[in-house]
Protein backbone atom coordinates (compact mmCIF):
# COMPACT_ATOMS: atom_id res chain seq x y z
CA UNK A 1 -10.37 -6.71 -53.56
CA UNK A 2 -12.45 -4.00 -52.38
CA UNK A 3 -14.03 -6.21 -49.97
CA UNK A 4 -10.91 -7.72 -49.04
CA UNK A 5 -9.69 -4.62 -47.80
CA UNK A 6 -12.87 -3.55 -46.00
CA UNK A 7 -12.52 -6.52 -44.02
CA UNK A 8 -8.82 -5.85 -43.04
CA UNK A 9 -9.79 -2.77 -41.99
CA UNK A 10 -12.52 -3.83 -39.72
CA UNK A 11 -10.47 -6.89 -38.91
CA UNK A 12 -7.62 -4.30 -37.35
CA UNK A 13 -10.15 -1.69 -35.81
CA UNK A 14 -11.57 -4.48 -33.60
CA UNK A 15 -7.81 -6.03 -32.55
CA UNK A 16 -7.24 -2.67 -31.80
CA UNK A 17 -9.70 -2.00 -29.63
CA UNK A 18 -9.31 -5.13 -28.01
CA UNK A 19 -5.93 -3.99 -27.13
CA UNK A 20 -6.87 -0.99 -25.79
CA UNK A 21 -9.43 -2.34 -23.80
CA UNK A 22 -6.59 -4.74 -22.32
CA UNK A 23 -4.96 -1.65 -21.76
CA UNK A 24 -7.09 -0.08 -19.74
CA UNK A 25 -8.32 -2.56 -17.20
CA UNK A 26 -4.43 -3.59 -16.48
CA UNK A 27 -4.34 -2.78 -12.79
CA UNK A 28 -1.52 -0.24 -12.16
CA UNK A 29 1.64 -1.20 -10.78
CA UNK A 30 2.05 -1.06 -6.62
CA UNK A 31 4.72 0.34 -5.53
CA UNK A 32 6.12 0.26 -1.72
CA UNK A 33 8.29 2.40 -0.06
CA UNK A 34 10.40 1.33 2.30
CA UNK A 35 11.85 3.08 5.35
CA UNK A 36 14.63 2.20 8.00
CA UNK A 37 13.60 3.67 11.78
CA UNK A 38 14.74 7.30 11.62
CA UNK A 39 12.33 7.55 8.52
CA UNK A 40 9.48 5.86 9.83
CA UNK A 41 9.57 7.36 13.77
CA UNK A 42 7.59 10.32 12.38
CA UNK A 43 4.68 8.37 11.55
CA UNK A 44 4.50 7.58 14.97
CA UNK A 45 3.95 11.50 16.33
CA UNK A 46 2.02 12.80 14.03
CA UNK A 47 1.22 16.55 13.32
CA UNK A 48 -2.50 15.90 12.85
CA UNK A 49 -4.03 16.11 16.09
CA UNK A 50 -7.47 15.61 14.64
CA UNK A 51 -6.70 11.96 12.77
CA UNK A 52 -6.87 8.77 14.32
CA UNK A 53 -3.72 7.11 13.06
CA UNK A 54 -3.81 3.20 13.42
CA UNK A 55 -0.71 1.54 12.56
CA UNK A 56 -0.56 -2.46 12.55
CA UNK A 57 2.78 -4.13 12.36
CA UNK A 58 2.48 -7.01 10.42
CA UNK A 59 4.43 -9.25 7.76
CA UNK A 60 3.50 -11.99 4.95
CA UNK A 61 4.68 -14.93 6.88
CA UNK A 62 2.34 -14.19 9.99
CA UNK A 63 -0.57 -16.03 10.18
CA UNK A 64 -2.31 -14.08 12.63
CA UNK A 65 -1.57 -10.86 11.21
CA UNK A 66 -2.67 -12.08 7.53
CA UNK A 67 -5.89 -13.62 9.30
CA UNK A 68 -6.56 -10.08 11.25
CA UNK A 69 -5.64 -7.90 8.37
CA UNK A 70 -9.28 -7.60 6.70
CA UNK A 71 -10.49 -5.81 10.25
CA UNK A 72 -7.64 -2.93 9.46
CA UNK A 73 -9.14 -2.54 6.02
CA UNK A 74 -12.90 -2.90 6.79
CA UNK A 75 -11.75 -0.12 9.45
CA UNK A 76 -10.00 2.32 6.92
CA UNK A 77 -12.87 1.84 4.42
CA UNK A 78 -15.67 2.65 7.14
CA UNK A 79 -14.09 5.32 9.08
CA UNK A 80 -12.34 7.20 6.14
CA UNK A 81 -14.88 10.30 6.50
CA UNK A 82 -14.04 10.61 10.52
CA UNK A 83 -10.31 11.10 9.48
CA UNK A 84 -9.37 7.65 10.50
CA UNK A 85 -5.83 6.37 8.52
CA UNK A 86 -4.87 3.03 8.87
CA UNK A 87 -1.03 2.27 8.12
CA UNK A 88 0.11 -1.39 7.47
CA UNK A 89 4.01 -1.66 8.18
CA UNK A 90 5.34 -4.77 7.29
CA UNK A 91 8.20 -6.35 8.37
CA UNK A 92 9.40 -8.49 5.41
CA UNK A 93 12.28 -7.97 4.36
CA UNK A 94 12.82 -5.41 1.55
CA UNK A 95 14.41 -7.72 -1.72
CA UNK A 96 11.04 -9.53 -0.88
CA UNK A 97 8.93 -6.39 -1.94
CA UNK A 98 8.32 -7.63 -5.68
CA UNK A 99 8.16 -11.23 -4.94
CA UNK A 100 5.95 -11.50 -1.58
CA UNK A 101 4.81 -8.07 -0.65
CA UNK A 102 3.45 -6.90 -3.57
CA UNK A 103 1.51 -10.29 -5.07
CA UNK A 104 -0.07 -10.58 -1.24
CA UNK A 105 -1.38 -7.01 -1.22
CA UNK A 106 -2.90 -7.41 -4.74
CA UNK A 107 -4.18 -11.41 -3.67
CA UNK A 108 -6.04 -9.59 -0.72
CA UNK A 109 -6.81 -6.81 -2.44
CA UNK A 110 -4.94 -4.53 0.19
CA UNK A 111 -6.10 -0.69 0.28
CA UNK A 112 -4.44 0.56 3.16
CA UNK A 113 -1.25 2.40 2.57
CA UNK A 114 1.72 -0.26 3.28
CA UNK A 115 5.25 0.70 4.24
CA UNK A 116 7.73 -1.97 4.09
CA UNK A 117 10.20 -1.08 7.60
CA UNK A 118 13.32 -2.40 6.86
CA UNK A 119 15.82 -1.50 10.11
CA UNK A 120 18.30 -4.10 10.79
CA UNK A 121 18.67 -2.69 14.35
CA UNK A 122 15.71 -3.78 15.52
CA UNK A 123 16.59 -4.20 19.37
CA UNK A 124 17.47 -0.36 18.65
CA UNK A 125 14.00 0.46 17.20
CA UNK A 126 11.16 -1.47 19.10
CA UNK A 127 11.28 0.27 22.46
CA UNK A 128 11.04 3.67 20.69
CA UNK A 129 7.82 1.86 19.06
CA UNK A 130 6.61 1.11 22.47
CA UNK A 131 8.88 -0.06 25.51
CA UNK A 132 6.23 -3.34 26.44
CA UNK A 133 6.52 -4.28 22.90
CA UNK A 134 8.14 -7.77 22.85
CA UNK A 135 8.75 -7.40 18.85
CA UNK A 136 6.42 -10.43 18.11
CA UNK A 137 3.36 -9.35 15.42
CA UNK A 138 0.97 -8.78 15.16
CA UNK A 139 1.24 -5.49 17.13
CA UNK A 140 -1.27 -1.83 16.83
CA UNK A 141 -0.51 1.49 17.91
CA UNK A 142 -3.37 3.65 18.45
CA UNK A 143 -2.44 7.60 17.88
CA UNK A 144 -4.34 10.62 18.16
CA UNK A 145 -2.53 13.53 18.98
CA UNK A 146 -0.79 12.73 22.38
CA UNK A 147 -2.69 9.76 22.99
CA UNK A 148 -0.94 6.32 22.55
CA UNK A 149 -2.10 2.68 22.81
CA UNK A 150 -0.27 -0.20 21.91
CA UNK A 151 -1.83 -3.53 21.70
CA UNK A 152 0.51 -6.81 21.27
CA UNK A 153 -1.81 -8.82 20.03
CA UNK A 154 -4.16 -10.34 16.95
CA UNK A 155 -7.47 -8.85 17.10
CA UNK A 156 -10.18 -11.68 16.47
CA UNK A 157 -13.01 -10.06 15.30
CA UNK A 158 -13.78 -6.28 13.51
CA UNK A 159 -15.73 -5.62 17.15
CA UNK A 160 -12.86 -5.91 19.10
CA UNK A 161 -10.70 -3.67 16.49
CA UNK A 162 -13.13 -1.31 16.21
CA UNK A 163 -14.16 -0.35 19.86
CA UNK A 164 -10.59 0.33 20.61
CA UNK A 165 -11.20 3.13 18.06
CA UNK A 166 -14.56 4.65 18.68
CA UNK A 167 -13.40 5.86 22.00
CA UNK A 168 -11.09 8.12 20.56
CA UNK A 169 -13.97 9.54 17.90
């Protein structure tokens, strides 16, 4: 009986460590915010004049945006130390957060800070964005301080992404 018990015990110590352990590698839940335009136009003149602030429009249901988005986070993770920010707004639409936005960013392993913008008004919104901006994605604003550049466009390679930015370093 003794023995019996000494094997429960050890028996339950090592399910309940296996739980744990399941516990602790569980990746944390993302969460999105989502703004409409008056929320989001800040972004776009920023206070800090000594960040580079690259902002890609972009959605789920874009192929060249999804084939261009590991540039924008090979970018963030390289140029992090030289205050370089790189802000992915999508443009899916907000009851799609949990169901599209969310599994794609953990699929591609997104590290970026995304912001879902979710403005109905968008003939309203995209001129205050940039006025030659069309509205098609993808699309990349370029801000440091006063400086704008907006590129309508997919970038094709990281060199292409990345020399629009070193001028402004």
């Amino acid at each position: 009986m003794k023995n019996l018990k000494a094997i429960s015990s050890i028996v339950l110590l090592c399910v309940t460590a296996h739980m744990q352990s399941q516990q602790i590698v569980k990746a944390p839940e993302q969460t999105v915010p989502v703004y409409d335009f008056r929320q989001f136009e800040p972004i776009l003149h920023p206070t800090a004049s000594d960040t580079l602030y690259v902002v890609n429009f972009w959605a789920t249901w874009c192929a060249p945006c999804i084939k261009e988005l590991p540039y924008f986070e090979q970018l963030g993770a390289q140029y992090t130390p030289q205050k370089v920010k790189v802000l992915l707004i999508s443009l899916d639409f907000k009851n799609q957060i949990e169901t599209r936005v969310i599994p794609f960013m953990e699929r591609k392993q997104l590290k970026s800070k995304v912001i879902v913008l979710s403005d109905p008004d968008a003939n309203a919104w995209i001129d205050k964005v940039d006025p030659s901006w069309s509205g098609a994605l993808p699309a990349t604003m370029i801000i440091k301080g006063d400086k704008r550049e907006f590129h309508e466009k997919s970038f094709t390679t990281y060199d292409e992404l990345e020399s629009l930015i070193t001028k402004y370093l």
